[in-house]
N, C-alpha and C. Protein backbone atom coordinates (compact mmCIF):
# COMPACT_ATOMS: atom_id res chain seq x y z
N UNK A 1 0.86 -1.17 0.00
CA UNK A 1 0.00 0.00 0.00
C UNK A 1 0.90 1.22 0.00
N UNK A 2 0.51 2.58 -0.70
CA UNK A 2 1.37 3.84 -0.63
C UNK A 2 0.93 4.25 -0.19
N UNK A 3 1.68 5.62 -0.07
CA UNK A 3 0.99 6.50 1.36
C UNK A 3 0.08 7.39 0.34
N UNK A 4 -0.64 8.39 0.76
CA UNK A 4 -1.80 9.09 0.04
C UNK A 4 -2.40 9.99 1.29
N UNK A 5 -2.42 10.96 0.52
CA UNK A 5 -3.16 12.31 1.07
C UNK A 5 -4.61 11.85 1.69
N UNK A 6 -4.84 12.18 3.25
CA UNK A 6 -5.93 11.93 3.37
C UNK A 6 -7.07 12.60 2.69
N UNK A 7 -7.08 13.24 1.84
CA UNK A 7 -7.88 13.78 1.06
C UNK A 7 -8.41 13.72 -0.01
N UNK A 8 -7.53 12.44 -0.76
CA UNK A 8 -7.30 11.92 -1.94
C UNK A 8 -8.16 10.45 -1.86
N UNK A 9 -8.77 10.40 -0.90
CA UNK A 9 -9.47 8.88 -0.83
C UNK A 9 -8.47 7.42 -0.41
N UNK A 10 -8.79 7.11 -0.65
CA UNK A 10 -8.55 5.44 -0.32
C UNK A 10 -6.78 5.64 -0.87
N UNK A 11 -5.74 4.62 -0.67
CA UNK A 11 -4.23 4.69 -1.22
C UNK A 11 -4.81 3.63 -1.55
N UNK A 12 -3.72 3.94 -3.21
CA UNK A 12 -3.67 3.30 -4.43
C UNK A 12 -2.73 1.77 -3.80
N UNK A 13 -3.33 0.82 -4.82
CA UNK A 13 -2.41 -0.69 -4.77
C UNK A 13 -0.88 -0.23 -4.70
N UNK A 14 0.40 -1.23 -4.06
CA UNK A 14 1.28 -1.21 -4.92
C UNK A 14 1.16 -1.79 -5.70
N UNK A 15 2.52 -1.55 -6.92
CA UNK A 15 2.41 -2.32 -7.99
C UNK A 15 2.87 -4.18 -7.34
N UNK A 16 2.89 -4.36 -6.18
CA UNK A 16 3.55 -5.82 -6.59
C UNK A 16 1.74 -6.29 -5.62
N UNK A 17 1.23 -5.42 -4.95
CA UNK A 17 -0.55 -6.23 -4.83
C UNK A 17 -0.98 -6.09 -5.78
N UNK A 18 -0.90 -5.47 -6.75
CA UNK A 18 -1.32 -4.88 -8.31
C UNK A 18 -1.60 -6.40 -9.25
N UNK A 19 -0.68 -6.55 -9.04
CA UNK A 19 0.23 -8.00 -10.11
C UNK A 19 -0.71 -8.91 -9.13
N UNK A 20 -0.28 -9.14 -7.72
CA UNK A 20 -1.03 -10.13 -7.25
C UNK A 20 -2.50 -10.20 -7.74
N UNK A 21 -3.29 -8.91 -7.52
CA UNK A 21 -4.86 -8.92 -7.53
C UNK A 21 -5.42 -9.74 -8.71
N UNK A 22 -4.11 -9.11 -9.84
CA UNK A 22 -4.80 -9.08 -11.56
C UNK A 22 -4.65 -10.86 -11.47
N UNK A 23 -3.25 -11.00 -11.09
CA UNK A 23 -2.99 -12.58 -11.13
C UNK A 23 -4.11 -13.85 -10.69
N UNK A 24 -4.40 -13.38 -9.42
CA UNK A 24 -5.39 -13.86 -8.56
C UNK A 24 -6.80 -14.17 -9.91
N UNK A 25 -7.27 -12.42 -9.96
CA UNK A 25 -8.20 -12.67 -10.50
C UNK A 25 -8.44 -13.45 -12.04
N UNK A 26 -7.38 -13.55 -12.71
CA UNK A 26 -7.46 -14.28 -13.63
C UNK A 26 -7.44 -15.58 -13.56
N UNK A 27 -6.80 -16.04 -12.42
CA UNK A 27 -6.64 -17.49 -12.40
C UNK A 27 -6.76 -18.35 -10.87
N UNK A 28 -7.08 -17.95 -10.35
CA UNK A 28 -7.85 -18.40 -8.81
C UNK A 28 -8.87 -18.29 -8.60
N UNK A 29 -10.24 -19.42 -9.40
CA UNK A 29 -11.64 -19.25 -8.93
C UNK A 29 -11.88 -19.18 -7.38
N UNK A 30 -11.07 -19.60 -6.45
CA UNK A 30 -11.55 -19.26 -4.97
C UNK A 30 -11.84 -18.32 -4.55
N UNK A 31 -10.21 -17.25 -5.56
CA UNK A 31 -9.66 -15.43 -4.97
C UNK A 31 -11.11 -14.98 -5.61
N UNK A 32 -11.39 -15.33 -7.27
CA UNK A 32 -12.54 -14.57 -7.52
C UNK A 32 -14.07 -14.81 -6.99
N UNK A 33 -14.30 -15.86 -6.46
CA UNK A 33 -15.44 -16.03 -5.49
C UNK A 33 -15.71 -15.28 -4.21
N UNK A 34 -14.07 -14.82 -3.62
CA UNK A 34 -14.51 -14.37 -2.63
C UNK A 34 -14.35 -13.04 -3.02
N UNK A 35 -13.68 -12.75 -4.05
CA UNK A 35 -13.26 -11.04 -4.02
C UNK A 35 -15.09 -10.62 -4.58
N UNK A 36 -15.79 -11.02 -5.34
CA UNK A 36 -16.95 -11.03 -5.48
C UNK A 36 -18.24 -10.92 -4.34
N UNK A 37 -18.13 -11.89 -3.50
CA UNK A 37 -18.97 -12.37 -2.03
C UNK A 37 -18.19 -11.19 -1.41
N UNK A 38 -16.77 -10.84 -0.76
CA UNK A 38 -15.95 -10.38 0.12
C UNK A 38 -15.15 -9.29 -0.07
N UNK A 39 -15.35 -8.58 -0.82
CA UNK A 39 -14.32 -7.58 -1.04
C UNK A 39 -13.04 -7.86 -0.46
N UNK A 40 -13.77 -6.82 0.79
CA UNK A 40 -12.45 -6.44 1.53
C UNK A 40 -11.26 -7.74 2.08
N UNK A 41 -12.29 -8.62 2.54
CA UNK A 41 -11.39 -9.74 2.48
C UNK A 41 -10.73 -10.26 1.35
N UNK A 42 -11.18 -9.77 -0.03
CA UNK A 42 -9.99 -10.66 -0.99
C UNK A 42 -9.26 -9.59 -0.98
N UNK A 43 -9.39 -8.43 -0.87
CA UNK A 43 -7.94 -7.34 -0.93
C UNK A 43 -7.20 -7.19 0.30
N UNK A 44 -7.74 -7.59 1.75
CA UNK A 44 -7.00 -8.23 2.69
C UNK A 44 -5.79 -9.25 2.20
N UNK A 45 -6.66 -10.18 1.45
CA UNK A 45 -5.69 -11.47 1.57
C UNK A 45 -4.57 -11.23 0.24
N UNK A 46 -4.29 -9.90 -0.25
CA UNK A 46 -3.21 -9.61 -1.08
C UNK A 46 -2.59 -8.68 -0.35
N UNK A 47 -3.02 -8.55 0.93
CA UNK A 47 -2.24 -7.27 1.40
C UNK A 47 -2.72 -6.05 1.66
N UNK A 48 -3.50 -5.53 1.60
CA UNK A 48 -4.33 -4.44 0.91
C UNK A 48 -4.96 -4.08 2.23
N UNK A 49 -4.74 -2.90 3.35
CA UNK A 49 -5.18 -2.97 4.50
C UNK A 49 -5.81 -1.30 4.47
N UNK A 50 -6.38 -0.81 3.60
CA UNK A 50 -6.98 0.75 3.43
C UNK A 50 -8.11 0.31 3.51
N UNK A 51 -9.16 1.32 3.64
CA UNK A 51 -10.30 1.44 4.71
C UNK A 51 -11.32 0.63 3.15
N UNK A 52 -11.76 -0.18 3.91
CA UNK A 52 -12.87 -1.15 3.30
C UNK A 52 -13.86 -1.36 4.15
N UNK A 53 -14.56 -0.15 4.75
CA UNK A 53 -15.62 -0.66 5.54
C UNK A 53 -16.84 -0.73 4.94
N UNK A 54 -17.28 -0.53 4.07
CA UNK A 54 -18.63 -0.37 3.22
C UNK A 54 -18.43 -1.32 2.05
N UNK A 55 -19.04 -2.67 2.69
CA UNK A 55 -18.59 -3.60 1.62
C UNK A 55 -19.90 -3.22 0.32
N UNK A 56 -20.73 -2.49 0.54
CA UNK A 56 -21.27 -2.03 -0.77
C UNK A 56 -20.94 -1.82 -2.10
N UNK A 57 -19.75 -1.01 -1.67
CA UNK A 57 -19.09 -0.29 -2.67
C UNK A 57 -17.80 -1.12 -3.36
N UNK A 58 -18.66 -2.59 -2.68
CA UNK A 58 -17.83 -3.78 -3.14
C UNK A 58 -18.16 -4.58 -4.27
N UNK A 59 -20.07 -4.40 -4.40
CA UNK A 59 -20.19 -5.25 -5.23
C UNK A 59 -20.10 -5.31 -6.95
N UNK A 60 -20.05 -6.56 -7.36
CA UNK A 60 -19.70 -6.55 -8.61
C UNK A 60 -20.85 -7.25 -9.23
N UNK A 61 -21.98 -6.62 -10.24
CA UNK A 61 -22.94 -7.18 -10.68
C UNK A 61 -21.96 -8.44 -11.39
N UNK A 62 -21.08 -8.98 -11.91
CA UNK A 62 -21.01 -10.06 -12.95
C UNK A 62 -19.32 -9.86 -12.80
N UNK A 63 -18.54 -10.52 -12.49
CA UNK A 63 -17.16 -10.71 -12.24
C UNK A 63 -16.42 -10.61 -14.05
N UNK A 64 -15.57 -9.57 -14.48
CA UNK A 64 -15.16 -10.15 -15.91
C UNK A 64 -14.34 -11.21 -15.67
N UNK A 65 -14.44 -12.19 -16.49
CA UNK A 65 -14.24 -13.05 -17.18
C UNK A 65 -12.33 -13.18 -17.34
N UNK A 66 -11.81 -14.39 -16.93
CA UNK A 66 -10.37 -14.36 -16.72
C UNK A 66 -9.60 -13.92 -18.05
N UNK A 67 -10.06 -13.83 -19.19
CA UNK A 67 -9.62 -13.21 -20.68
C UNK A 67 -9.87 -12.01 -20.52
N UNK A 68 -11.20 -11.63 -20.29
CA UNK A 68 -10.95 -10.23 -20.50
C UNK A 68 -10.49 -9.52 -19.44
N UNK A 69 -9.85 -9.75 -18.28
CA UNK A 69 -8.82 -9.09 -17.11
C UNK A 69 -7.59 -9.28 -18.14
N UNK A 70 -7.43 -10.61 -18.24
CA UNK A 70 -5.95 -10.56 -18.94
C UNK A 70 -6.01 -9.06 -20.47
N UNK A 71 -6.89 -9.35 -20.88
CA UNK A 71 -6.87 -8.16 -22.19
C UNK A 71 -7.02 -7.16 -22.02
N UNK A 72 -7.30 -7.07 -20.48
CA UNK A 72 -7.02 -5.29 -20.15
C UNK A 72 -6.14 -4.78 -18.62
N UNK A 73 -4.90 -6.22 -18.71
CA UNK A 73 -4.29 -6.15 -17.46
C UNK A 73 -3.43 -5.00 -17.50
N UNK A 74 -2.72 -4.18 -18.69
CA UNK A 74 -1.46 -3.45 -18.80
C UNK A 74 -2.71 -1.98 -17.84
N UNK A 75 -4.07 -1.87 -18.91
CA UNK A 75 -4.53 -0.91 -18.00
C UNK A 75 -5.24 -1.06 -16.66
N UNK A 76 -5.51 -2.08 -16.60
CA UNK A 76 -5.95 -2.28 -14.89
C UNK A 76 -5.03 -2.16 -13.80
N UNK A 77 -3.68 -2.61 -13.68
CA UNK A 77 -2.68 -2.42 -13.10
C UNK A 77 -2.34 -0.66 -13.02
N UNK A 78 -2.34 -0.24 -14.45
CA UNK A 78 -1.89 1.09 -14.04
C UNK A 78 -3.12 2.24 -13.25
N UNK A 79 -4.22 1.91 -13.63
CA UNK A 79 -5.36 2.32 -12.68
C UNK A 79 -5.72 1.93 -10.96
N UNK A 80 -5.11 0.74 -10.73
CA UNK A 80 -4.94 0.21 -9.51
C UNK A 80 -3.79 0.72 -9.00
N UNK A 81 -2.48 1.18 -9.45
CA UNK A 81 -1.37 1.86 -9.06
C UNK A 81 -1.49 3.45 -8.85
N UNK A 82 -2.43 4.02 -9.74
CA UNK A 82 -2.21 5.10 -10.14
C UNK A 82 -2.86 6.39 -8.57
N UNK A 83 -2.49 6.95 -7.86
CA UNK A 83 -2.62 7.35 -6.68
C UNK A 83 -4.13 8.57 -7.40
N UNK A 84 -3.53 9.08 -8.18
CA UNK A 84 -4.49 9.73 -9.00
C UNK A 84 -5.89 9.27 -8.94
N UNK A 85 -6.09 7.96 -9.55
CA UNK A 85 -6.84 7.52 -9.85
C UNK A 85 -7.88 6.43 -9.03
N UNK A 86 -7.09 5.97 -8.00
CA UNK A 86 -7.70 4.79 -7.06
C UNK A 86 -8.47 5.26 -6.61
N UNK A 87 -9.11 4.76 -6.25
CA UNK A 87 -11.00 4.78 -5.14
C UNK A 87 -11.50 3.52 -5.14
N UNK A 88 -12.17 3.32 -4.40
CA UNK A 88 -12.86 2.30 -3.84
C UNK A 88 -14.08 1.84 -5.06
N UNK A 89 -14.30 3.02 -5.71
CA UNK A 89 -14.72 2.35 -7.36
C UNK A 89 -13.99 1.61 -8.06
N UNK A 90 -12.98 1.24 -7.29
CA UNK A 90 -12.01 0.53 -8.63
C UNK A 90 -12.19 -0.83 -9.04
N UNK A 91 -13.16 -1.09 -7.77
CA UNK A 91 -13.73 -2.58 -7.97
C UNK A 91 -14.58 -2.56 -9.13
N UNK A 92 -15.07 -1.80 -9.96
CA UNK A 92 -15.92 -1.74 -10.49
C UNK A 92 -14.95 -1.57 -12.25
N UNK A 93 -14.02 -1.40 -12.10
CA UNK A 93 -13.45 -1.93 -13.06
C UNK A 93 -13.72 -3.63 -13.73
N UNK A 94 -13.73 -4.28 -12.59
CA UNK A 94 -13.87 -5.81 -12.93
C UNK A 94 -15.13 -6.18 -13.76
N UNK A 95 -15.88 -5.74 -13.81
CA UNK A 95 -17.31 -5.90 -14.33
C UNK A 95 -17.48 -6.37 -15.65
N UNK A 96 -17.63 -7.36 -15.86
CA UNK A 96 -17.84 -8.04 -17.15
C UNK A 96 -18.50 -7.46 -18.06
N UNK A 97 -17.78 -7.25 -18.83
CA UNK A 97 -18.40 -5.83 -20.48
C UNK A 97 -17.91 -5.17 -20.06
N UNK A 98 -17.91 -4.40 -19.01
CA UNK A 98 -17.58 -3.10 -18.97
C UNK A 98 -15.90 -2.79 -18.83
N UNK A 99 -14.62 -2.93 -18.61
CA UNK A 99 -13.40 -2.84 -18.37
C UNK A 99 -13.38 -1.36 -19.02
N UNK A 100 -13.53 -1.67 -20.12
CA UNK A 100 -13.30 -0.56 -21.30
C UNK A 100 -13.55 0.52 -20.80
N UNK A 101 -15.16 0.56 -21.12
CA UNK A 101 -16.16 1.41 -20.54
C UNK A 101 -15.56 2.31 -19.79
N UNK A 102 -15.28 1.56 -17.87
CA UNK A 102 -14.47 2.15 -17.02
C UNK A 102 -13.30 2.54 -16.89
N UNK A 103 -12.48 1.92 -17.95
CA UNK A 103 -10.88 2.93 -17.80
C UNK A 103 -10.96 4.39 -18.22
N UNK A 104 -12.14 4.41 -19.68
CA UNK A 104 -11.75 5.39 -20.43
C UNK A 104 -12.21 6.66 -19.47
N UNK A 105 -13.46 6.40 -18.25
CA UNK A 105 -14.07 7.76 -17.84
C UNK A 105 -13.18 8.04 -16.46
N UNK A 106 -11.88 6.81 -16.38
CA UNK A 106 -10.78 7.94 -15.41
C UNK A 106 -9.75 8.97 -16.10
């Protein structure tokens, strides 16, 4: 985790939970069952200890699909890194169809 302005929302992934998350989620149906059901607990269990108390803002209508994370890992990583850019919406990157959608309106 980096450090971040309390003003700036939630601190951005590092890049090496970054790699873990994308990794996870492409290829660990358990990680993606629970990061789905659990948020905060699947970003717990990469490390990930910034404020996740509103598992609301966790859920994911439809998990994407382990291809299309991989086909949009170069930009998911840099949106999960990016201090700029992180929030607790970022879960909402994952959303099956949508990846695209959501990179382009950060």
């Amino acid at each position: 985790m980096t450090d971040n302005d309390p003003n700036q929302g939630p601190p951005s992934l590092d890049p090496a939970q970054a790699e873990v998350l994308l990794d996870r989620l492409a290829n660990d149906e358990a990680f993606r069952q629970l990061f789905c059901s659990d948020g905060p607990a699947a970003l717990a269990a990469i490390g990930y200890h910034g404020p996740t108390e509103s598992k609301a803002c966790f859920k994911v209508e439809k998990l994407a699909s382990p291809q299309e994370l991989i086909a949009a890992r170069d930009a998911l990583r840099q949106a999960l890194t990016d201090k700029a850019q992180m929030s607790m919406s970022v879960v909402f990157f994952f959303e099956a169809g949508k990846i695209s959608q959501r990179l382009k309106k950060r």
